[in-house]
Protein backbone atom coordinates (compact mmCIF):
# COMPACT_ATOMS: atom_id res chain seq x y z
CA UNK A 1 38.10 -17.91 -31.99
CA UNK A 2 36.89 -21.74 -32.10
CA UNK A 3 34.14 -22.76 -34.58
CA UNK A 4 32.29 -24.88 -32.11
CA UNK A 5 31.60 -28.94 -32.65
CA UNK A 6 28.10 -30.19 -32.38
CA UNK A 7 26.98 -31.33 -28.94
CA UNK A 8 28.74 -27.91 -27.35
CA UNK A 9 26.73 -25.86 -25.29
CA UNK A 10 26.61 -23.41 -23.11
CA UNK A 11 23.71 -22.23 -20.23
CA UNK A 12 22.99 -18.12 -19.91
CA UNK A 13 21.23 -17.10 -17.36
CA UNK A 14 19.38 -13.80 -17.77
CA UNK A 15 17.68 -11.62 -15.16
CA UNK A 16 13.81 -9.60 -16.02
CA UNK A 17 13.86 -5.76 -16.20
CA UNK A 18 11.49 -3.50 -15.59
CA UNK A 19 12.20 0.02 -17.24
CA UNK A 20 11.63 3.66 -17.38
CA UNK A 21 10.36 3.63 -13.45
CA UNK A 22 8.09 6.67 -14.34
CA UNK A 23 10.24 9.63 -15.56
CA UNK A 24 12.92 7.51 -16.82
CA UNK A 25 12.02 7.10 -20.14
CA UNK A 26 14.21 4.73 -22.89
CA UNK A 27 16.65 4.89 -20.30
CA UNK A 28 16.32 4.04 -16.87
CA UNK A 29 16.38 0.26 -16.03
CA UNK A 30 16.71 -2.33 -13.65
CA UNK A 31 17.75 -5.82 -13.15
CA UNK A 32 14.87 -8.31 -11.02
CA UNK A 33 15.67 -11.33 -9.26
CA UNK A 34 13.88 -13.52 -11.63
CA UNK A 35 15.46 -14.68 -14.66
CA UNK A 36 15.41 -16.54 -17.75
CA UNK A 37 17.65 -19.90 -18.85
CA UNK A 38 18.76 -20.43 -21.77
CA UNK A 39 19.96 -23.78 -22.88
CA UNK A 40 22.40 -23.36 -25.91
CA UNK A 41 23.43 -26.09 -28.18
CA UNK A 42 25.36 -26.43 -31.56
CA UNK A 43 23.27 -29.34 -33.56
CA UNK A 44 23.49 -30.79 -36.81
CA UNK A 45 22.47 -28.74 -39.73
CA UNK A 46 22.66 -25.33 -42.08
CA UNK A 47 23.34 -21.66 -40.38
CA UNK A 48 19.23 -21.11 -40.76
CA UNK A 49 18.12 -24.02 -38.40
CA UNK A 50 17.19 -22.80 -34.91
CA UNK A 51 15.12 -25.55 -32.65
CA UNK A 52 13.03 -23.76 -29.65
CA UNK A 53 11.72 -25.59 -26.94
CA UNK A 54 9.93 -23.73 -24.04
CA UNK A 55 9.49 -24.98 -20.65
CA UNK A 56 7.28 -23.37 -18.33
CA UNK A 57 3.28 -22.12 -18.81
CA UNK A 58 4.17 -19.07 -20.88
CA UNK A 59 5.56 -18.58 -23.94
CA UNK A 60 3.41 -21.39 -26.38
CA UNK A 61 3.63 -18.98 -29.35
CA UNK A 62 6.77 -18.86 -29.31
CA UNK A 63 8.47 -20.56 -32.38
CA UNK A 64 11.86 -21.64 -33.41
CA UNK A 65 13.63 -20.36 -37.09
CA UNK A 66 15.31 -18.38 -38.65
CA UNK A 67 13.57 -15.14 -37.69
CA UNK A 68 13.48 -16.04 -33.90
CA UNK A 69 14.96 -13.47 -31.43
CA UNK A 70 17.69 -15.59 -29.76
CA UNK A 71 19.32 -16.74 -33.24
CA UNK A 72 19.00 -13.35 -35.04
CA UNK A 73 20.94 -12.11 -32.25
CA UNK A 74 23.19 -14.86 -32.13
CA UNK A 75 23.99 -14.13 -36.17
CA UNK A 76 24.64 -10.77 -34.98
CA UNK A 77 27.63 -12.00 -32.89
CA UNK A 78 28.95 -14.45 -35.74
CA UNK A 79 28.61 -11.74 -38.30
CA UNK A 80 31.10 -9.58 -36.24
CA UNK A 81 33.51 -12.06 -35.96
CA UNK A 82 33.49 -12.86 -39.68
CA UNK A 83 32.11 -16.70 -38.75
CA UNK A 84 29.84 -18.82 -40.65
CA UNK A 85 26.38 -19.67 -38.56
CA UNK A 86 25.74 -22.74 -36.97
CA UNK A 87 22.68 -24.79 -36.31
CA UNK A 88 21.24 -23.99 -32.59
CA UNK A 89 18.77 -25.80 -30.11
CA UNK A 90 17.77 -23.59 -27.23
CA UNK A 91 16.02 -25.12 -24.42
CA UNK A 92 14.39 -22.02 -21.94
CA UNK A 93 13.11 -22.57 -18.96
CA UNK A 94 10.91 -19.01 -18.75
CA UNK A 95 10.22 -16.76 -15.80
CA UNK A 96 10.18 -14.17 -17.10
CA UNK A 97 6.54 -13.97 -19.39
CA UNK A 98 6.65 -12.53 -22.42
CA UNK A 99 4.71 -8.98 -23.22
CA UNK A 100 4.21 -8.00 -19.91
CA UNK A 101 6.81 -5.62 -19.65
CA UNK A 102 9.31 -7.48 -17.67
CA UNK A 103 12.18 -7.48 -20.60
CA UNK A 104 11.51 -11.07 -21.78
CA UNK A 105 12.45 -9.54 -25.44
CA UNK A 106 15.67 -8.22 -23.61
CA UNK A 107 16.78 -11.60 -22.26
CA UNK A 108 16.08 -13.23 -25.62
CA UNK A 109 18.43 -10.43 -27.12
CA UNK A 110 20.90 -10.64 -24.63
CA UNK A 111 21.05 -14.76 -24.45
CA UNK A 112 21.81 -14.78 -28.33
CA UNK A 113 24.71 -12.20 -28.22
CA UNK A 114 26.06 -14.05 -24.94
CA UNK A 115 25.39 -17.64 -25.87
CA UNK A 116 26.70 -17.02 -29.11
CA UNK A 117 30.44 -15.15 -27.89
CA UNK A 118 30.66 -17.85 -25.58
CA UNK A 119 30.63 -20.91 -27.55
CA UNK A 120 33.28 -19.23 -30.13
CA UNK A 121 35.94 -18.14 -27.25
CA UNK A 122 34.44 -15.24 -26.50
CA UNK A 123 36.10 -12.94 -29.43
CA UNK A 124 33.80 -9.87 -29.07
CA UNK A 125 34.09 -7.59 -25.86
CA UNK A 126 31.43 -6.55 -23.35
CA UNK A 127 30.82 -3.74 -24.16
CA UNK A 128 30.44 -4.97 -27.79
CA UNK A 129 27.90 -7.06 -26.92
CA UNK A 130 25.86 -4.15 -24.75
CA UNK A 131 26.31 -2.20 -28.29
CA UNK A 132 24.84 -4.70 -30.27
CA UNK A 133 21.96 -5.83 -27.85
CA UNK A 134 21.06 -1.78 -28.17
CA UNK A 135 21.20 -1.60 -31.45
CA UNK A 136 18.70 -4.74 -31.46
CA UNK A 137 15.92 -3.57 -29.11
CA UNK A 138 16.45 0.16 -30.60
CA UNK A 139 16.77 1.68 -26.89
CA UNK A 140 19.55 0.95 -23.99
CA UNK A 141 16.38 0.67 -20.71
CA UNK A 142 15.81 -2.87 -20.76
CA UNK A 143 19.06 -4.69 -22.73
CA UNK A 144 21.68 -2.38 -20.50
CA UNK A 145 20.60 -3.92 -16.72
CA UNK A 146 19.50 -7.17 -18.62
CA UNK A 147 23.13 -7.52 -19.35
CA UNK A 148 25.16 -5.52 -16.90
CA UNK A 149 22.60 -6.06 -13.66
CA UNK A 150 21.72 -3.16 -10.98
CA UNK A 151 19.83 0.09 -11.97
CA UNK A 152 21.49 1.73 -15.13
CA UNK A 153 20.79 4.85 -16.62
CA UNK A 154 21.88 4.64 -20.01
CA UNK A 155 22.61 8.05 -22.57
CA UNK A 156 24.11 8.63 -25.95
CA UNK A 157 26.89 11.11 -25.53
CA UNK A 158 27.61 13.83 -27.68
CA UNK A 159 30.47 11.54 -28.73
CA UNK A 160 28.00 9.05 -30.24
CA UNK A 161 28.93 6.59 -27.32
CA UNK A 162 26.89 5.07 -25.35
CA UNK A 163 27.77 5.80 -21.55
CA UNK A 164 26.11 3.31 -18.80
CA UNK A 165 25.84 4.58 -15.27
CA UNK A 166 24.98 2.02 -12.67
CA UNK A 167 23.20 3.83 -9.77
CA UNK A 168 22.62 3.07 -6.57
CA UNK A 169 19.38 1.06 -5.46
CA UNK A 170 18.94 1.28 -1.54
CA UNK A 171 18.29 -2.05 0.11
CA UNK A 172 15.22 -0.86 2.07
CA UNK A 173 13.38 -0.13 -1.30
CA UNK A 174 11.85 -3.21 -2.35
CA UNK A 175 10.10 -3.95 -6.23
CA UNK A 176 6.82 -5.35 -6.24
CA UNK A 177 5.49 -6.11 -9.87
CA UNK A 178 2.17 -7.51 -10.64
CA UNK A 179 1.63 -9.03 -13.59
CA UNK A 180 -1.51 -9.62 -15.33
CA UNK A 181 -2.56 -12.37 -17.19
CA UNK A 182 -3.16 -9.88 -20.31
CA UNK A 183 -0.30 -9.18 -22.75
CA UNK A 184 0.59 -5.63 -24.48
CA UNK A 185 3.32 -5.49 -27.26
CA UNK A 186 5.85 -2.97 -27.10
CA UNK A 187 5.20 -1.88 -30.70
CA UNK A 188 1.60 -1.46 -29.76
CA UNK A 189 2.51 0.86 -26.70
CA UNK A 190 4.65 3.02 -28.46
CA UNK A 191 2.43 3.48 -31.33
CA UNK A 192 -0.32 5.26 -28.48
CA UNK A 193 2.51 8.13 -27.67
CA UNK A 194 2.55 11.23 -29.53
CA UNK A 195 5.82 12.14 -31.77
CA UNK A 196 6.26 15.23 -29.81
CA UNK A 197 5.43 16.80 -26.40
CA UNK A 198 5.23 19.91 -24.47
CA UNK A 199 7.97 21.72 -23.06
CA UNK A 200 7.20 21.58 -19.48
CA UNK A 201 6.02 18.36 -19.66
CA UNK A 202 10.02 17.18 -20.31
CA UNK A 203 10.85 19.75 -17.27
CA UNK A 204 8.73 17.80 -15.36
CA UNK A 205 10.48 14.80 -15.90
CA UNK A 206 13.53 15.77 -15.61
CA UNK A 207 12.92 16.93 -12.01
CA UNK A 208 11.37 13.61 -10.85
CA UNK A 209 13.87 11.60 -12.34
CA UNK A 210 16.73 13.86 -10.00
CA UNK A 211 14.52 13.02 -6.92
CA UNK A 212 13.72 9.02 -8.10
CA UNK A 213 17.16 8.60 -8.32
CA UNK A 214 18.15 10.34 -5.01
CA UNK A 215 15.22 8.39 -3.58
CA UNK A 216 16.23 5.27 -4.56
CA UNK A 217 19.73 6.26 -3.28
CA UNK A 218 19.01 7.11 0.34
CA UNK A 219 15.81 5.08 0.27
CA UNK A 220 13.85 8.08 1.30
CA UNK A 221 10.15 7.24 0.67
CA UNK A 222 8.94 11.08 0.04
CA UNK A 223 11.23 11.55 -2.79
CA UNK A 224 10.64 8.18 -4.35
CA UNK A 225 6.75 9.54 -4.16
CA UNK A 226 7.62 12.30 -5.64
CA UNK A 227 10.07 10.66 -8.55
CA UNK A 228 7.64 8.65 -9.78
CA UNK A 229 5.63 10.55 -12.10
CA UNK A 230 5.66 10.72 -15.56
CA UNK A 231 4.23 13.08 -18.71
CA UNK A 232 6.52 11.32 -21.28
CA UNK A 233 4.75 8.20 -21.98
CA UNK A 234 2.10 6.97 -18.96
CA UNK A 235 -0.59 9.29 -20.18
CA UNK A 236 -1.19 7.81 -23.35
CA UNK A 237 -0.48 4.10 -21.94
CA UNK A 238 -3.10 3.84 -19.24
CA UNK A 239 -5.92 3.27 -21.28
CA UNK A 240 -4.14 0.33 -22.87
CA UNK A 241 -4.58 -1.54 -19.45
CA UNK A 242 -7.41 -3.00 -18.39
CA UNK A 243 -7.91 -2.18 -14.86
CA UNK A 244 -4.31 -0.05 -14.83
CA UNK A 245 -5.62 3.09 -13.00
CA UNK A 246 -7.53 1.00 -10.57
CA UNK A 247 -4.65 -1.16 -10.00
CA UNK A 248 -2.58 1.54 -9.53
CA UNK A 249 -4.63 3.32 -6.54
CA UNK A 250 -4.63 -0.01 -5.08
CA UNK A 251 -1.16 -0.30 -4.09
CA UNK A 252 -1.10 3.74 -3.08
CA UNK A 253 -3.45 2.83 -0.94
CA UNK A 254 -1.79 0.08 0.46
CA UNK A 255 0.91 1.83 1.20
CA UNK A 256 3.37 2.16 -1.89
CA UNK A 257 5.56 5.04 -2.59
CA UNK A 258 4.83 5.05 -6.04
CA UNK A 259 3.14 2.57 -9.12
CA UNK A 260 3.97 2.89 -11.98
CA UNK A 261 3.73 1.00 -15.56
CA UNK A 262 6.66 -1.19 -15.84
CA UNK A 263 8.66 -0.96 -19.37
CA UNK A 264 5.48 -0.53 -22.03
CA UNK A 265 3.21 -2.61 -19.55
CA UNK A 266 0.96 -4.10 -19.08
CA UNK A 267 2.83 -5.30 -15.58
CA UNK A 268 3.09 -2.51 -12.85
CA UNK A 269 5.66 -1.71 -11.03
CA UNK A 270 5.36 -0.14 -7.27
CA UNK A 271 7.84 0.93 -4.69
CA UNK A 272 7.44 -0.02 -1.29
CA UNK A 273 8.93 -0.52 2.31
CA UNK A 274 9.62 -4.14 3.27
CA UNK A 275 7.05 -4.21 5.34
CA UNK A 276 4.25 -2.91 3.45
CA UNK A 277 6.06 -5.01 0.38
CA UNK A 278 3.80 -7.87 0.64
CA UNK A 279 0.46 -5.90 1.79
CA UNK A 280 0.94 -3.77 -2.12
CA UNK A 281 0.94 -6.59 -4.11
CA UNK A 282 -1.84 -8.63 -2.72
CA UNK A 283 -3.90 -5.64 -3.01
CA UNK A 284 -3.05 -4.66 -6.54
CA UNK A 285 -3.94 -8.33 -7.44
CA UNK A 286 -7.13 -7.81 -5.61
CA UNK A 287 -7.72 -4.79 -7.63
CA UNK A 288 -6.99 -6.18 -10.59
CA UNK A 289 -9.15 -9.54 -9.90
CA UNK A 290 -12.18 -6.97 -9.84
CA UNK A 291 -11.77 -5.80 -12.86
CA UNK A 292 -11.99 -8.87 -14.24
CA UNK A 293 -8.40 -9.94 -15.03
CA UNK A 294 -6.13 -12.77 -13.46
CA UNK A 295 -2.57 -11.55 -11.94
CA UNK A 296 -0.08 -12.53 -9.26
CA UNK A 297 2.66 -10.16 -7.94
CA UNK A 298 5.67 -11.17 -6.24
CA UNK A 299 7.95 -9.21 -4.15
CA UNK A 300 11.63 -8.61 -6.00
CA UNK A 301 14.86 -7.51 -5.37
CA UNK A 302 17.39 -5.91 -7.23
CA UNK A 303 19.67 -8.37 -9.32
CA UNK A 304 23.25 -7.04 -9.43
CA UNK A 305 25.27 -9.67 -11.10
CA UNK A 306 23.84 -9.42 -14.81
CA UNK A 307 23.64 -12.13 -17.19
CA UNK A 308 25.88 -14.89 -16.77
CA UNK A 309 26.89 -18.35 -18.56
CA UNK A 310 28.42 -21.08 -18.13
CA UNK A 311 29.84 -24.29 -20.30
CA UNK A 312 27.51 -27.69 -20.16
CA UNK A 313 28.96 -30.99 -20.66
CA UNK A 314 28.68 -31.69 -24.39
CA UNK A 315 26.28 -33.95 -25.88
CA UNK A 316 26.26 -36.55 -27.77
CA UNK A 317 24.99 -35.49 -31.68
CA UNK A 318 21.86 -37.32 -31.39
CA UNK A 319 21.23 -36.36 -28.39
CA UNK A 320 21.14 -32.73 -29.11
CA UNK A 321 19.50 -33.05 -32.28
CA UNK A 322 17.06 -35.32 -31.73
CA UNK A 323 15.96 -34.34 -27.67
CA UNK A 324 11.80 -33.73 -27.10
């Protein structure tokens, strides 16, 4: 372990996520060719300053301290390792807008615990880190692929452990998530669900997350149709998005497999062909432009690799205390 000098830094990349994918509820995930970058620097000052400066059109609220996401994950790490906490400056160049359902809270999770191993020699493992990013976001969909890349389905044995399983994602399946201009917290989402549900409503997810998966497998359409339904948590979600439903019949109609809402919305999430790919998400925008809110869509691919990081030259101390 190396307590790090000011002016050392470190860039994390980290990819979106869009989870449960219908049945797959807290945890089924996947990594999206779009990411997040995280600029990480040491600067001068007490283990409570955190500077935040956001690049890109999204993410104005966002504010630097204490309490922000990246540095109370990045304590986390330094708290493990039985360090003191330094001062940080993050610089983020964001893709990947935040509460839309695309994991943005994931990435800022995952960028602290990464950023934060990195720039002391890396003392805690891996799969330390995935531990602690779960214990951080409270469920394994989103922080799992955010960290580890592909589609993961993520359980807590009966040994307490948390076991990943990266499943296979068929080339010929492609994502296309629209995402609307209007935002929906996670804490808001989950407060619409019930505390319990029926019986056969489980059953029923449980049988179209066996055929999702084997869909998304083989990249057989018909059982990706079939896979994506869900009784857990959709039901009582819809009515949160504006224009959801319509949106959603949209992209059937256009030819998807399957729409669904993507993590705890309000972006969708269909399945499609390649060649129907681009057709789906120009309609849902369509659909969603008359119910009166702004979108776009774009047409993703899986991200396999996971987060990754690497070292930046370092800086002089002015420079990476004092930068606009």
């Amino acid at each position: 372990m190396v307590r790090p000098q000011i002016g050392h830094g470190v860039l994390v990349v980290v990819p979106a996520t869009t989870a449960n994918i219908g049945p797959g509820f807290d945890c089924l995930g996947a990594a999206l060719a779009l990411d997040n970058r995280f600029e990480l620097r040491v600067i001068e000052g007490g283990g409570e300053r955190f500077e935040l400066i956001i690049e890109g059109p999204e993410g104005s609220h966002l504010r630097g301290g204490p309490d922000n996401l990246v540095y109370r994950s990045a304590q986390r790490v330094w708290r493990e390792a039985g360090l003191e906490a330094v001062a940080l400056e993050a610089r983020v160049q964001l893709a990947v807008p935040p509460a839309r359902g695309l994991g943005s809270s994931a990435t800022a999770i995952v960028a602290g615990l990464i950023g934060a191993n990195a720039l002391v020699g890396e003392p805690l493992s891996r799969e330390k880190l995935l531990e602690l990013a779960i214990d951080i976001e409270g469920h394994p969909d989103n922080v799992v692929p955010s960290l580890l890349g592909g589609l993961c389905l993520t359980a807590r044995a009966a040994s307490h452990r948390w076991r990943v399983v990266r499943c296979e994602w068929n080339q010929a399946v492609k994502a296309v998530v629209a995402i609307p201009t209007i935002r929906l917290s996670t804490s808001e989402a989950r407060r619409a669900m019930p505390r319990s549900i029926p019986i056969s409503d489980a059953v029923l997810n449980l049988g179209a997350l066996t055929l999702l998966l084997q869909g998304l497998r083989t990249g057989n359409g018909d059982l990706i149709a079939d896979g994506m339904h869900d009784r857990i948590h959709e039901p009582y979600r819809w009515g949160l998005i504006q224009g959801g439903r319509a949106v959603r019949e949209a992209a059937l109609e256009a030819g998807a497999w399957g729409c669904v809402i993507s993590g705890a919305g309000p972006s969708l999430l269909a399945l499609a062909a390649e060649d129907r790919a681009a057709a789906v998400g120009a309609a849902m925008t369509r659909a969603w432009e008359g119910e009166g809110v702004g979108s776009h869509s774009a047409v993703l691919d899986l991200q396999e690799a996971g987060s990754t990081w690497k070292a930046l030259a370092t800086a002089q101390p002015h420079q990476a205390a004092g930068r606009e």
